[in-house]
N, C-alpha and C. Protein backbone atom coordinates (compact mmCIF):
# COMPACT_ATOMS: atom_id res chain seq x y z
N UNK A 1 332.01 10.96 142.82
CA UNK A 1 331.44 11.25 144.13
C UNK A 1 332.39 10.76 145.23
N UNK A 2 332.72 11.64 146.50
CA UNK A 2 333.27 10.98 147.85
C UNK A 2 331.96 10.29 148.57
N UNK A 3 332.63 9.53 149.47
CA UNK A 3 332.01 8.75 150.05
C UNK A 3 332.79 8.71 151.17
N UNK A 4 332.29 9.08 152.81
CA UNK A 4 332.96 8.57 153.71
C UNK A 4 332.06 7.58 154.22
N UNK A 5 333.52 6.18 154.74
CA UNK A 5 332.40 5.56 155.98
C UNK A 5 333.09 5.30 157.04
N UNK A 6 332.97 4.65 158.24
CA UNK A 6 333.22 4.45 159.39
C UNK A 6 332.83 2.96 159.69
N UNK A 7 333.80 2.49 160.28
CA UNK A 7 334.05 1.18 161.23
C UNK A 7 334.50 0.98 162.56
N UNK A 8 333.57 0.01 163.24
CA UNK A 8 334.33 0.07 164.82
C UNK A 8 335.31 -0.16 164.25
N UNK A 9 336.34 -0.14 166.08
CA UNK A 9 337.71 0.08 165.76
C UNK A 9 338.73 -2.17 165.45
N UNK A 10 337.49 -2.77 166.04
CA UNK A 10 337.83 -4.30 166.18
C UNK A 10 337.43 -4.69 164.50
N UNK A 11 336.79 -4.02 163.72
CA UNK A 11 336.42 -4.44 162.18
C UNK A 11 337.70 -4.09 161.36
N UNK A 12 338.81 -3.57 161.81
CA UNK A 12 339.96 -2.77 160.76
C UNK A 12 341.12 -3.66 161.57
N UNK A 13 342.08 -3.63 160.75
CA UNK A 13 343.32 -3.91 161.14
C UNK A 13 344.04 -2.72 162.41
N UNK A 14 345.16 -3.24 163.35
CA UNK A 14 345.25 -2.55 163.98
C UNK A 14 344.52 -2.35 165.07
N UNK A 15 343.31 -2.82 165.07
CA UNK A 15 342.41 -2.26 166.28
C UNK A 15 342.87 -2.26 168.02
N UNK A 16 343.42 -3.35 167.95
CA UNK A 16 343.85 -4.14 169.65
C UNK A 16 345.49 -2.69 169.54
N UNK A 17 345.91 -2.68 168.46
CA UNK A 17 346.94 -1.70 169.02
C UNK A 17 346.26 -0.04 169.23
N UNK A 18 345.32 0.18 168.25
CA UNK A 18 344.20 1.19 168.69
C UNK A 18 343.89 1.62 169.66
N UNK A 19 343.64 0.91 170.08
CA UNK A 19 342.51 1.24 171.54
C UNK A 19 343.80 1.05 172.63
N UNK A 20 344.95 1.26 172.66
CA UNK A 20 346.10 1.25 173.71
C UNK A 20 345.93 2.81 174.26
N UNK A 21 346.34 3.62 175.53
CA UNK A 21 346.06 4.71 175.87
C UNK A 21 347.39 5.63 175.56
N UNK A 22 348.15 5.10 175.37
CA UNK A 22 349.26 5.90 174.68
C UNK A 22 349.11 6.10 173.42
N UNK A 23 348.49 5.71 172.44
CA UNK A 23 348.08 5.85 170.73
C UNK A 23 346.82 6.74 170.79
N UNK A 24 346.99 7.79 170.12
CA UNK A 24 346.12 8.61 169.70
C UNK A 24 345.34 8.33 168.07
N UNK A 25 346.07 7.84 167.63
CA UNK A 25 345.51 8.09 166.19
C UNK A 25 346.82 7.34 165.00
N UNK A 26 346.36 6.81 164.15
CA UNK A 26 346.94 6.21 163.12
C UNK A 26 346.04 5.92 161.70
N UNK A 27 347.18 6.56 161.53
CA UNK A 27 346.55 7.20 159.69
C UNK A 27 347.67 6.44 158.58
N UNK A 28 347.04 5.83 157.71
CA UNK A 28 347.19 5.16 156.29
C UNK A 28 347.85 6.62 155.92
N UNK A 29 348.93 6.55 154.50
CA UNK A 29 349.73 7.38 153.99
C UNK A 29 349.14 6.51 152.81
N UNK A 30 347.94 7.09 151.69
CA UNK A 30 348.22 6.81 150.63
C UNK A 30 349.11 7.72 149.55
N UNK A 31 349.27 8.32 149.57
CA UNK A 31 350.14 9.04 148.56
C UNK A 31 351.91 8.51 148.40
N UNK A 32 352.52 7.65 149.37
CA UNK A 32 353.14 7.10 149.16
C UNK A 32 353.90 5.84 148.13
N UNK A 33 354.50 6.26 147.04
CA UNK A 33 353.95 5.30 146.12
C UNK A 33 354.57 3.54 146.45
N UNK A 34 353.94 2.80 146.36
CA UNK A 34 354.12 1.49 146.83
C UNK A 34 354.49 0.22 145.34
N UNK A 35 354.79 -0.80 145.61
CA UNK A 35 354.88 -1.26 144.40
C UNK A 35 353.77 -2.05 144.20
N UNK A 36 353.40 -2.19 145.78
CA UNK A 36 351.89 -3.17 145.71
C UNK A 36 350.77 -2.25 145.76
N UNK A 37 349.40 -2.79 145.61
CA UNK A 37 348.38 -1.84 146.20
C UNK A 37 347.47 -2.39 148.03
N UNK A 38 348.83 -2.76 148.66
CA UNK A 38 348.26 -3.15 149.65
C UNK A 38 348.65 -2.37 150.84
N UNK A 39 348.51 -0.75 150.59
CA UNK A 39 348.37 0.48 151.53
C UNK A 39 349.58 -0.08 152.54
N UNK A 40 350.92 -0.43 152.36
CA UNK A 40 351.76 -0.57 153.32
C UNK A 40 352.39 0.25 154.74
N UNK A 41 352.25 1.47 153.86
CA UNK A 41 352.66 2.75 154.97
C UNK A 41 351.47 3.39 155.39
N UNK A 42 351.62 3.44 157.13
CA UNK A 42 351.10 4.36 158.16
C UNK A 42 351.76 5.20 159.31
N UNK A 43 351.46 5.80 159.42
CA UNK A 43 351.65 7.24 160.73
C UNK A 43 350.83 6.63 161.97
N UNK A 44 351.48 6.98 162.97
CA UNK A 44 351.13 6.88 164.24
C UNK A 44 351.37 7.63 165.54
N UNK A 45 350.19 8.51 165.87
CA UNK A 45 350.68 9.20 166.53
C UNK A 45 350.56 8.99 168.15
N UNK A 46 351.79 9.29 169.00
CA UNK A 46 351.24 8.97 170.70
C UNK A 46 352.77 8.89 170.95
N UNK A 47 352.93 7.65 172.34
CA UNK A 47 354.20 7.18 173.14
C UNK A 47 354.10 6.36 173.25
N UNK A 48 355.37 5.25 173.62
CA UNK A 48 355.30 4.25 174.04
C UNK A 48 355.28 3.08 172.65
N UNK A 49 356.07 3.39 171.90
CA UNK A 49 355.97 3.20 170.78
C UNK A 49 356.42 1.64 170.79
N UNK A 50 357.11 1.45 171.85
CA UNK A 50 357.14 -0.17 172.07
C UNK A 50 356.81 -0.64 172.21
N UNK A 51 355.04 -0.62 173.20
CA UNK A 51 354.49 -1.03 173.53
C UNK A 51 353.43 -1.27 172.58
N UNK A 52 353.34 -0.41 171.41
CA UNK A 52 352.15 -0.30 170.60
C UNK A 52 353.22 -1.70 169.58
N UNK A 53 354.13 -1.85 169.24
CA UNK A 53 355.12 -2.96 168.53
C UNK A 53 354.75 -4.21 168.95
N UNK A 54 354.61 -4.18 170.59
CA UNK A 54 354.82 -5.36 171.10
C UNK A 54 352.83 -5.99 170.46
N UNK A 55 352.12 -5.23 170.81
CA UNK A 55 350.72 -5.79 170.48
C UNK A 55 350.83 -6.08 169.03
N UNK A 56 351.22 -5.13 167.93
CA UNK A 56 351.38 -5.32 166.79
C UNK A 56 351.83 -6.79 166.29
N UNK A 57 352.86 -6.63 167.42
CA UNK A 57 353.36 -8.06 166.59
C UNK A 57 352.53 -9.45 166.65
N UNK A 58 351.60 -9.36 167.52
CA UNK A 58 350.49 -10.46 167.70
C UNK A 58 349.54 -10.07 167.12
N UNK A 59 349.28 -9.12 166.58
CA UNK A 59 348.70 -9.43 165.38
C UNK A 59 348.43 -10.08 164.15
N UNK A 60 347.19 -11.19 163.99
CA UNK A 60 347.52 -12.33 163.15
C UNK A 60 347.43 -11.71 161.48
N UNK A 61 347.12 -10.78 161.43
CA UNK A 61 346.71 -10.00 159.70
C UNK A 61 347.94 -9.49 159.76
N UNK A 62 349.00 -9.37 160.48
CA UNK A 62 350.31 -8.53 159.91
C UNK A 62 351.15 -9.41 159.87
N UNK A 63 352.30 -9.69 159.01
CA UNK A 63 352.87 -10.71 158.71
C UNK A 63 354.27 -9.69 159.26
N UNK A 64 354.46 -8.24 158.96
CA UNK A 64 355.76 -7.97 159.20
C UNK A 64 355.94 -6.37 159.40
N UNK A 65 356.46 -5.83 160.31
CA UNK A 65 355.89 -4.01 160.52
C UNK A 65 357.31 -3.90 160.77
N UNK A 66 357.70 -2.92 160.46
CA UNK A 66 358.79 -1.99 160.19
C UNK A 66 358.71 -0.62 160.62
N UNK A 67 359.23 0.62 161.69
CA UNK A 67 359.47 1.69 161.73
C UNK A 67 360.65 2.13 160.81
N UNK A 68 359.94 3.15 159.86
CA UNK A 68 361.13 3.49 158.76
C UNK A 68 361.40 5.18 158.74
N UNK A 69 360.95 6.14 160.01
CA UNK A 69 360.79 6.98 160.47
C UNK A 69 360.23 8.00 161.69
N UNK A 70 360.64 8.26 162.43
CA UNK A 70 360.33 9.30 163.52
C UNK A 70 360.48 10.94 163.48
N UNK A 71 359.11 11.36 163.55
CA UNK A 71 359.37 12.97 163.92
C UNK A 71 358.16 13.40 164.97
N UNK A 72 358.87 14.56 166.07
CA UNK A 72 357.98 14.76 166.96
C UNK A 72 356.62 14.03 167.42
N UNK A 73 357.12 12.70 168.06
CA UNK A 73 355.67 11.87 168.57
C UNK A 73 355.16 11.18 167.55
N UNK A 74 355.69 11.23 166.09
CA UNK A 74 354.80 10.44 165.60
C UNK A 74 356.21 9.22 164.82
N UNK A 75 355.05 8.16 164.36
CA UNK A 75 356.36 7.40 163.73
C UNK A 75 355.72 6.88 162.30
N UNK A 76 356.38 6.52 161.44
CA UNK A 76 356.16 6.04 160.15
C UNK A 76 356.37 4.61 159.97
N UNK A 77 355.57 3.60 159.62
CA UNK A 77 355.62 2.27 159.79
C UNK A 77 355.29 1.60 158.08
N UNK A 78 356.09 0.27 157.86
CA UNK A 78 355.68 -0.05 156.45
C UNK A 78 355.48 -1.41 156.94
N UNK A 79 353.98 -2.02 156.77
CA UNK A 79 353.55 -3.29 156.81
C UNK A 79 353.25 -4.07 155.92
N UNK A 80 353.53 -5.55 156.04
CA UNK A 80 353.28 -6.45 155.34
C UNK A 80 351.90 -7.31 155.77
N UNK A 81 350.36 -7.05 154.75
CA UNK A 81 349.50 -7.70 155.78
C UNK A 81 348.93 -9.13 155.11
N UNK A 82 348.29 -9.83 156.13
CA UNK A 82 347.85 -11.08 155.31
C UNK A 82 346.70 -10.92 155.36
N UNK A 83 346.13 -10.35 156.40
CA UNK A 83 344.34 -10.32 155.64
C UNK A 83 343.69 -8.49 156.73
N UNK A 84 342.26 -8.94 156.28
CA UNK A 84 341.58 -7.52 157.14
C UNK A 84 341.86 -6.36 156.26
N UNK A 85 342.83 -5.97 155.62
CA UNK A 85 343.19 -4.82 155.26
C UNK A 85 342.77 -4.93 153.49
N UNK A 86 343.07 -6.86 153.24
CA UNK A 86 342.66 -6.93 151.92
C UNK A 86 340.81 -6.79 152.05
N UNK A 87 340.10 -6.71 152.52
CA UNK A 87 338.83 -6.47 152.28
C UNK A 87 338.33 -5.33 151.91
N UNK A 88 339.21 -3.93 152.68
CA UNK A 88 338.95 -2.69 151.88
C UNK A 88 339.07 -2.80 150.24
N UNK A 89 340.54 -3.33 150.27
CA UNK A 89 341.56 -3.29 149.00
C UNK A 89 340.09 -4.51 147.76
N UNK A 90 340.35 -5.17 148.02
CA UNK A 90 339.31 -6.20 146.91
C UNK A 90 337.85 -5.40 146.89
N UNK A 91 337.39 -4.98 148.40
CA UNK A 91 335.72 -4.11 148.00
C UNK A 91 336.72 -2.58 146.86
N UNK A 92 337.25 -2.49 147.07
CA UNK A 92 337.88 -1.09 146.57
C UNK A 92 337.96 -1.52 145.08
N UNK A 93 338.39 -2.81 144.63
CA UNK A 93 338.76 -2.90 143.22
C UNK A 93 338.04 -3.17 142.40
N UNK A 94 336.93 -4.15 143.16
CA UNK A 94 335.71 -4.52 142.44
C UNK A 94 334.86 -3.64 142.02
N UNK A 95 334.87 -2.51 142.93
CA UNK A 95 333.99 -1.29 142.34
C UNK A 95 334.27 0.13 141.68
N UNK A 96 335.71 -0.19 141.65
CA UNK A 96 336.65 0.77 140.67
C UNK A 96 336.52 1.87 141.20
N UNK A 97 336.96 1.72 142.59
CA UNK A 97 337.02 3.21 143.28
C UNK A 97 338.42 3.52 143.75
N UNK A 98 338.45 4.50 144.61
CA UNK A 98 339.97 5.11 144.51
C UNK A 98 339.85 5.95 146.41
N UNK A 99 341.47 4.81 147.30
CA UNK A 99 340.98 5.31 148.10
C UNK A 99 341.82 6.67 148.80
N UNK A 100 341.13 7.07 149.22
CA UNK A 100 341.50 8.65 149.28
C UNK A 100 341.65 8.65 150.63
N UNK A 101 341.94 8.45 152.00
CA UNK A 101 342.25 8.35 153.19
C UNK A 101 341.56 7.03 154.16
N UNK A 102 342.70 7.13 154.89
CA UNK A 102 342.07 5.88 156.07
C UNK A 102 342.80 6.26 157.17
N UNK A 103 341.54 6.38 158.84
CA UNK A 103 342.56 7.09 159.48
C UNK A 103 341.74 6.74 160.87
N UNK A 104 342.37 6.67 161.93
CA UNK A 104 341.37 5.56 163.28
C UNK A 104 341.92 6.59 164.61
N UNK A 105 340.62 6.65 165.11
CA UNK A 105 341.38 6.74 166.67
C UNK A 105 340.07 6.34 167.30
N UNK A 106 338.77 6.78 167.84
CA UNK A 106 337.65 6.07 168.06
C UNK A 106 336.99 5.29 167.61
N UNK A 107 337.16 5.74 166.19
CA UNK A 107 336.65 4.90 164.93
C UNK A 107 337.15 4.77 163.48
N UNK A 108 337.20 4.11 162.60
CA UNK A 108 338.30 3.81 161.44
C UNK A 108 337.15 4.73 160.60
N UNK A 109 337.55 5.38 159.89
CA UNK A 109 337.39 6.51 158.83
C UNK A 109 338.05 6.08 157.59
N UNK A 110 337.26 5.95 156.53
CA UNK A 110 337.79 6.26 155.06
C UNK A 110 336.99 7.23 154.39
N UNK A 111 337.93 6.88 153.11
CA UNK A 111 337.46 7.85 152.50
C UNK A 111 337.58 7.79 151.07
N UNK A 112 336.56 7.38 149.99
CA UNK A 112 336.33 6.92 148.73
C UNK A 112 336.26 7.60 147.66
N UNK A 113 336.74 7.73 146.80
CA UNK A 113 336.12 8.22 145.40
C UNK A 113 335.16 6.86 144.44
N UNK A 114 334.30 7.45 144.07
CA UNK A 114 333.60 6.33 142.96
C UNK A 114 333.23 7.56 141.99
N UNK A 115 333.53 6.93 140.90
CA UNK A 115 333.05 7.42 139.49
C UNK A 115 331.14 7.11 138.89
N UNK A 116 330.47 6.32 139.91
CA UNK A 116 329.46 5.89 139.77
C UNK A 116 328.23 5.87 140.58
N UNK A 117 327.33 5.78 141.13
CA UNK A 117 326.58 5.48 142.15
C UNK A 117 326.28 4.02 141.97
N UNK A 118 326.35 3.17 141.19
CA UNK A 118 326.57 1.89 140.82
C UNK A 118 328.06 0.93 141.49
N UNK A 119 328.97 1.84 141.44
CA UNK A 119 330.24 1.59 142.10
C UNK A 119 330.08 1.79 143.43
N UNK A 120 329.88 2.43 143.82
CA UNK A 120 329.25 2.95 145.52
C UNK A 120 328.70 1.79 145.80
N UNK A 121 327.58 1.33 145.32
CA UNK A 121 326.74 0.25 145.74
C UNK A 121 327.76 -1.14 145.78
N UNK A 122 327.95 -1.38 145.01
CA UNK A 122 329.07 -2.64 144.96
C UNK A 122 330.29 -2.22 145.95
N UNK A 123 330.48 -1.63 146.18
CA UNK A 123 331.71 -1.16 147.62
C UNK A 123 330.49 -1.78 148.71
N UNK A 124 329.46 -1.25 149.41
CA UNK A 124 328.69 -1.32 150.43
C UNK A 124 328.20 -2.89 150.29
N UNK A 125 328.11 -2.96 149.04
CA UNK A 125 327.33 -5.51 148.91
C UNK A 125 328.30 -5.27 149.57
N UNK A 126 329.78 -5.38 148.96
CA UNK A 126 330.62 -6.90 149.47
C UNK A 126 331.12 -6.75 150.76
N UNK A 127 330.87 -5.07 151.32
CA UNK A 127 331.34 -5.04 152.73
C UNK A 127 329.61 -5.22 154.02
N UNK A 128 328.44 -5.91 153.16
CA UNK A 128 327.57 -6.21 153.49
C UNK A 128 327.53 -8.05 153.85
N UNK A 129 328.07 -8.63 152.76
CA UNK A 129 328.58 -9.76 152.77
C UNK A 129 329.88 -10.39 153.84
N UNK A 130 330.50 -9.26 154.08
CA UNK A 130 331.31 -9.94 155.23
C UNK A 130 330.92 -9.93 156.64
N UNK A 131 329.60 -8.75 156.79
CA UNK A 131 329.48 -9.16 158.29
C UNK A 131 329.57 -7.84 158.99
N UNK A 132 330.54 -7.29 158.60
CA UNK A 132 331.17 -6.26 159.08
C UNK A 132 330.11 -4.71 159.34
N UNK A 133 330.35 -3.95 160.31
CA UNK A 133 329.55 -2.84 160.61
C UNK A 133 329.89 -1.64 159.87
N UNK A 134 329.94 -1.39 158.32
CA UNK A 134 330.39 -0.27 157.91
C UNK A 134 329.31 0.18 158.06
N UNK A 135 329.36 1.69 157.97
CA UNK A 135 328.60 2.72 157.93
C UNK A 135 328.67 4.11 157.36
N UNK A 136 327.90 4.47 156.43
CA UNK A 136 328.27 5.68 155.56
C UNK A 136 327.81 6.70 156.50
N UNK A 137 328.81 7.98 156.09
CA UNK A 137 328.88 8.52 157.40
C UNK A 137 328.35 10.19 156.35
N UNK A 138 329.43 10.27 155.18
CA UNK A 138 328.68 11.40 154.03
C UNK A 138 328.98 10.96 153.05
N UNK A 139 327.83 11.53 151.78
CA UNK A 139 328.20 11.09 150.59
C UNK A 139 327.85 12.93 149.70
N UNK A 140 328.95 13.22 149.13
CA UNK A 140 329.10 14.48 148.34
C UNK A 140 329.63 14.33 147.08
N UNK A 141 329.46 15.97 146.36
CA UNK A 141 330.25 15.30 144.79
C UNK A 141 331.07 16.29 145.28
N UNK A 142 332.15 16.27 144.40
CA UNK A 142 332.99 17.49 144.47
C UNK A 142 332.78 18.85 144.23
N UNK A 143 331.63 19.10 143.66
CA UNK A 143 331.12 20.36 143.25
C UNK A 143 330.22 20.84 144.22
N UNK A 144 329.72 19.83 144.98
CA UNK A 144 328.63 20.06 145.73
C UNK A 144 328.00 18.72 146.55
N UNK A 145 326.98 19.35 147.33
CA UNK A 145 326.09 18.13 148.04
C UNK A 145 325.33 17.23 146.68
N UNK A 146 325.59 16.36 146.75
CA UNK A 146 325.40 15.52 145.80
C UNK A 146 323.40 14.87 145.70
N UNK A 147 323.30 15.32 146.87
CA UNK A 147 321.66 14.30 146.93
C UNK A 147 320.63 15.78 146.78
N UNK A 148 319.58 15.87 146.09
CA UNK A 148 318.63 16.69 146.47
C UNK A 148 317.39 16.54 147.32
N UNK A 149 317.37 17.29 148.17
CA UNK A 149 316.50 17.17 149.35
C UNK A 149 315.44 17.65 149.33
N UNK A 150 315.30 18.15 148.20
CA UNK A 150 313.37 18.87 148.13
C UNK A 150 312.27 17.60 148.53
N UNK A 151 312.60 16.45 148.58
CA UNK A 151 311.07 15.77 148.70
C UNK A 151 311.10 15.21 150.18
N UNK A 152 312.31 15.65 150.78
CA UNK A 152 311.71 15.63 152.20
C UNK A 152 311.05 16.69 152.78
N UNK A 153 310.12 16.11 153.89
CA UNK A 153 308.81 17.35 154.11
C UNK A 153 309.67 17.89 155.51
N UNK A 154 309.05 19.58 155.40
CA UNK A 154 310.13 20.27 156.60
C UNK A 154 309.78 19.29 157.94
N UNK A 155 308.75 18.55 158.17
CA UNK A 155 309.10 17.91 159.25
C UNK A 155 309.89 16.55 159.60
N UNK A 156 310.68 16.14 158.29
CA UNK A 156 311.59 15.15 158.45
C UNK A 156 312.68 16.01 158.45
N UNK A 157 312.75 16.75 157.58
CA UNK A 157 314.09 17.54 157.28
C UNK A 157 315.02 18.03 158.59
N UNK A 158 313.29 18.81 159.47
CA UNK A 158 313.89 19.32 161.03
C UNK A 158 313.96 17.95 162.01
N UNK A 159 313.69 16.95 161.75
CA UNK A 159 313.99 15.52 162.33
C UNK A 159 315.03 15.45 162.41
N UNK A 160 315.96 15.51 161.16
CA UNK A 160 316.99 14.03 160.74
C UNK A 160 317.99 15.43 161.15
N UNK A 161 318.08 16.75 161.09
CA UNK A 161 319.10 18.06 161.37
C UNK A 161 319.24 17.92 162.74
N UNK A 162 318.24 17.72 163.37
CA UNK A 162 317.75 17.73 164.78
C UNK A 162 318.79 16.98 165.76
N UNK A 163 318.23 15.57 164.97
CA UNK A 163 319.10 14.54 165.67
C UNK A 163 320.35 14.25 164.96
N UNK A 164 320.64 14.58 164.30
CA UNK A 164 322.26 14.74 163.56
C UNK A 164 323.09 16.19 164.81
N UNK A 165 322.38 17.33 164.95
CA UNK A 165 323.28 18.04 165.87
C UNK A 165 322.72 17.89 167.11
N UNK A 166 322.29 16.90 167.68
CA UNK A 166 321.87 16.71 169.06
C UNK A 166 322.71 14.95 169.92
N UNK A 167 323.52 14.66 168.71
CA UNK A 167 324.19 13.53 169.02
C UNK A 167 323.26 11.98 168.61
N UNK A 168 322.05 11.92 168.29
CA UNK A 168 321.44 10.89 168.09
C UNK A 168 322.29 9.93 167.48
N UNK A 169 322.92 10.31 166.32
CA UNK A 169 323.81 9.36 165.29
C UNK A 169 325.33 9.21 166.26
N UNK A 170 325.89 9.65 167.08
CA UNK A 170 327.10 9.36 167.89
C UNK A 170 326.97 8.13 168.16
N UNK A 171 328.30 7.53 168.34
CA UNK A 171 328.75 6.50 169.23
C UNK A 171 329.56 6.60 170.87
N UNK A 172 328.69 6.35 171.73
CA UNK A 172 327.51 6.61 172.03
C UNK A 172 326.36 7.03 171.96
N UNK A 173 325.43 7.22 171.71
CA UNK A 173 324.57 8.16 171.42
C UNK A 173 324.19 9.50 172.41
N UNK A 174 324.19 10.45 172.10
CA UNK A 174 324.40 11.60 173.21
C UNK A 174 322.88 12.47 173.93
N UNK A 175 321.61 11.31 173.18
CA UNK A 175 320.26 11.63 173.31
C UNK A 175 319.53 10.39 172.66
N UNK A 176 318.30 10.10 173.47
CA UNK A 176 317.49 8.97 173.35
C UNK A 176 316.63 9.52 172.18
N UNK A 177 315.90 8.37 171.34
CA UNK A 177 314.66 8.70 170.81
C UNK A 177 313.52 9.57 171.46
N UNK A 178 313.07 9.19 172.66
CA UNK A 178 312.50 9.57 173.48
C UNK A 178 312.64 11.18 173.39
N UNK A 179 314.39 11.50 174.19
CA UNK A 179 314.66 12.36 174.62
C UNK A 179 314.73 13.76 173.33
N UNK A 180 314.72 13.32 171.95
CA UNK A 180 314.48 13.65 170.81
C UNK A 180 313.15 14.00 170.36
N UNK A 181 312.13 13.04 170.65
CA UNK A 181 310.79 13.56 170.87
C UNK A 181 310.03 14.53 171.64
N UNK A 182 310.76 14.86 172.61
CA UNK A 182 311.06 15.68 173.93
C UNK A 182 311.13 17.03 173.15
N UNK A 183 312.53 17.18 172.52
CA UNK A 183 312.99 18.09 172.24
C UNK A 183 312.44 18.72 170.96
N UNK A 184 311.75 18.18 170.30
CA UNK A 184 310.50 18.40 169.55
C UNK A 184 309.24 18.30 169.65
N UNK A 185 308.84 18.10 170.58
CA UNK A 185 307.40 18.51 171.01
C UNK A 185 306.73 17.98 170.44
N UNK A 186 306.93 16.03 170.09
CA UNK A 186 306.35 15.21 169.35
C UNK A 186 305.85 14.13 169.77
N UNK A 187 305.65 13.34 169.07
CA UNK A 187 305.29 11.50 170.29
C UNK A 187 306.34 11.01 169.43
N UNK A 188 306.63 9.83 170.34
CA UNK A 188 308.18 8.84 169.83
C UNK A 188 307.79 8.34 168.45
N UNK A 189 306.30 7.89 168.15
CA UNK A 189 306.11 7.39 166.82
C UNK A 189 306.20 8.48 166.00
N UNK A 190 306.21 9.26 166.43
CA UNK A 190 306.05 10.51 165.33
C UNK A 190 307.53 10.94 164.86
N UNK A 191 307.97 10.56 165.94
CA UNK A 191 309.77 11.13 165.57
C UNK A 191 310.58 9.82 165.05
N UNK A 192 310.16 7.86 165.49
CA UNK A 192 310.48 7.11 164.60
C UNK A 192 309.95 7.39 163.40
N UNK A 193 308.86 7.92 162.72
CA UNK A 193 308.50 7.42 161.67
C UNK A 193 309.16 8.14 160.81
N UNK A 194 309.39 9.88 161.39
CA UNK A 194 309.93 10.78 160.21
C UNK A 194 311.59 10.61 160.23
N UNK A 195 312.26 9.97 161.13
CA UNK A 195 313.50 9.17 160.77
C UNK A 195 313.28 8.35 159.79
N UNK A 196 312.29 6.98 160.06
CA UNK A 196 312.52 6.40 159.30
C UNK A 196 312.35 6.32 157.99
N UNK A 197 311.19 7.87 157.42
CA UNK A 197 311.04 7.86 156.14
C UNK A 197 311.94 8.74 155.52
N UNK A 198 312.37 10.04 156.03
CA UNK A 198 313.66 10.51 156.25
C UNK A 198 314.69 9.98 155.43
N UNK A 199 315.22 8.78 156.40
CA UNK A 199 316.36 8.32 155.94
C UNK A 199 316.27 7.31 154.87
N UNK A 200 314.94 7.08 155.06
CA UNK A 200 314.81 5.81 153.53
C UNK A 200 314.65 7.06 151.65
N UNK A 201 314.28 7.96 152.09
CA UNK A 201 314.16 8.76 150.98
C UNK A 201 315.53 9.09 150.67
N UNK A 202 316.59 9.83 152.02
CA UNK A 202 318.11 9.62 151.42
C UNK A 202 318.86 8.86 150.94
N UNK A 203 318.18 7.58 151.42
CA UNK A 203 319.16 6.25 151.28
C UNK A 203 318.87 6.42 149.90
N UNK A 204 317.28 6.48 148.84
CA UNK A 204 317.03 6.14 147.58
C UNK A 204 317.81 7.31 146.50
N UNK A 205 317.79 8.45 147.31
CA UNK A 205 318.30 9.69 146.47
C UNK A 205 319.89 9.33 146.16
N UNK A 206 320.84 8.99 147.43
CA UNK A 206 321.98 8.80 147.43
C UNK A 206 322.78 7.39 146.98
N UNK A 207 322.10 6.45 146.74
CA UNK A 207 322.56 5.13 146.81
C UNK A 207 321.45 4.21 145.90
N UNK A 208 320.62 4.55 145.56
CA UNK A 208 319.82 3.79 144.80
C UNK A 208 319.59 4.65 143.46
């Protein structure tokens, strides 16, 4: 099964150079083969590439960054880190998963393989245990949508669709509860409750 999740941008390594207005986006290169498994090479795309160095280097989780390539706007970097980055890497090993992208510009994005729904779960403890705001964002198999949805009733179903393409789940959020109840012609308890049973029936289908 994939698994994506999402992290603010201050929970990942990199973040303070992130959020600079010349950096658009910086993406992990796993396919690069490394001798360690501590995801050394990333892409970075924007200007001002000195300026994004100079924050880097005060960065206390990077011990040592290197540009080892430039093409059109973007640059190729190989880091040495001391921590932050090992928390993916150790939740990643403990649950014998395999990671398949990592990539930030509003928000840090990965992207998981697990062989298990048991493995899934042990990825989400230990990144439950640190504190940290992950958040599963989809979970699919490769063949298909992985969860079956028959035992939600059409009025959660048109809930949780509702507020999934109306911005509810955004960061920011792009519509109130309220303004969701509104738009369904409901009362607010009526539209918390079929969220909240909603999403507790996915949570059990997908993760339990």
């Amino acid at each position: 099964m994939i698994a994506e999740f999402s992290l603010p941008v201050d929970d990942f390594v990199l973040g303070n150079a992130l959020q600079l207005d010349e950096i658009k986006r910086i993406e992990f290169d796993c396919k690069i083969p490394a001798r360690t498994d501590s995801m050394p090479y990333f892409w970075v795309w924007g200007s001002q590439f000195d300026q994004f160095e100079t924050v880097v280097d005060q960065e206390q989780a990077i011990d040592s960054v290197v540009a080892i390539d430039e093409l059109d706007g973007t640059r190729l970097y190989r880091a040495t880190w001391r921590a932050r980055v090992s928390y993916l890497l150790e939740a990643t090993k403990r649950s014998n998963g395999v990671i398949r992208g990592v990539a930030g510009d509003t928000r840090w994005e990965f992207e998981l393989l697990f062989e298990q729904r048991e493995d899934l779960v042990t990825f989400t403890d230990y990144y439950a245990d640190t504190g940290m705001e992950l958040e599963l964002e989809r979970l699919y198999s490769l063949s298909g949508t992985l969860a079956d949805h028959d035992d939600l009733t059409p009025a959660q179903r048109e809930t949780l669709i509702t507020a999934e393409q109306k911005g509810f789940y955004d960061e920011p959020r792009s519509i109130t509860m309220e303004e969701l109840a509104d738009e369904l012609g409901v009362s607010l308890a009526a539209v918390s409750g079929r969220l909240r049973r909603g999403t507790s029936k996915l949570i059990r289908k997908t993760l339990l």
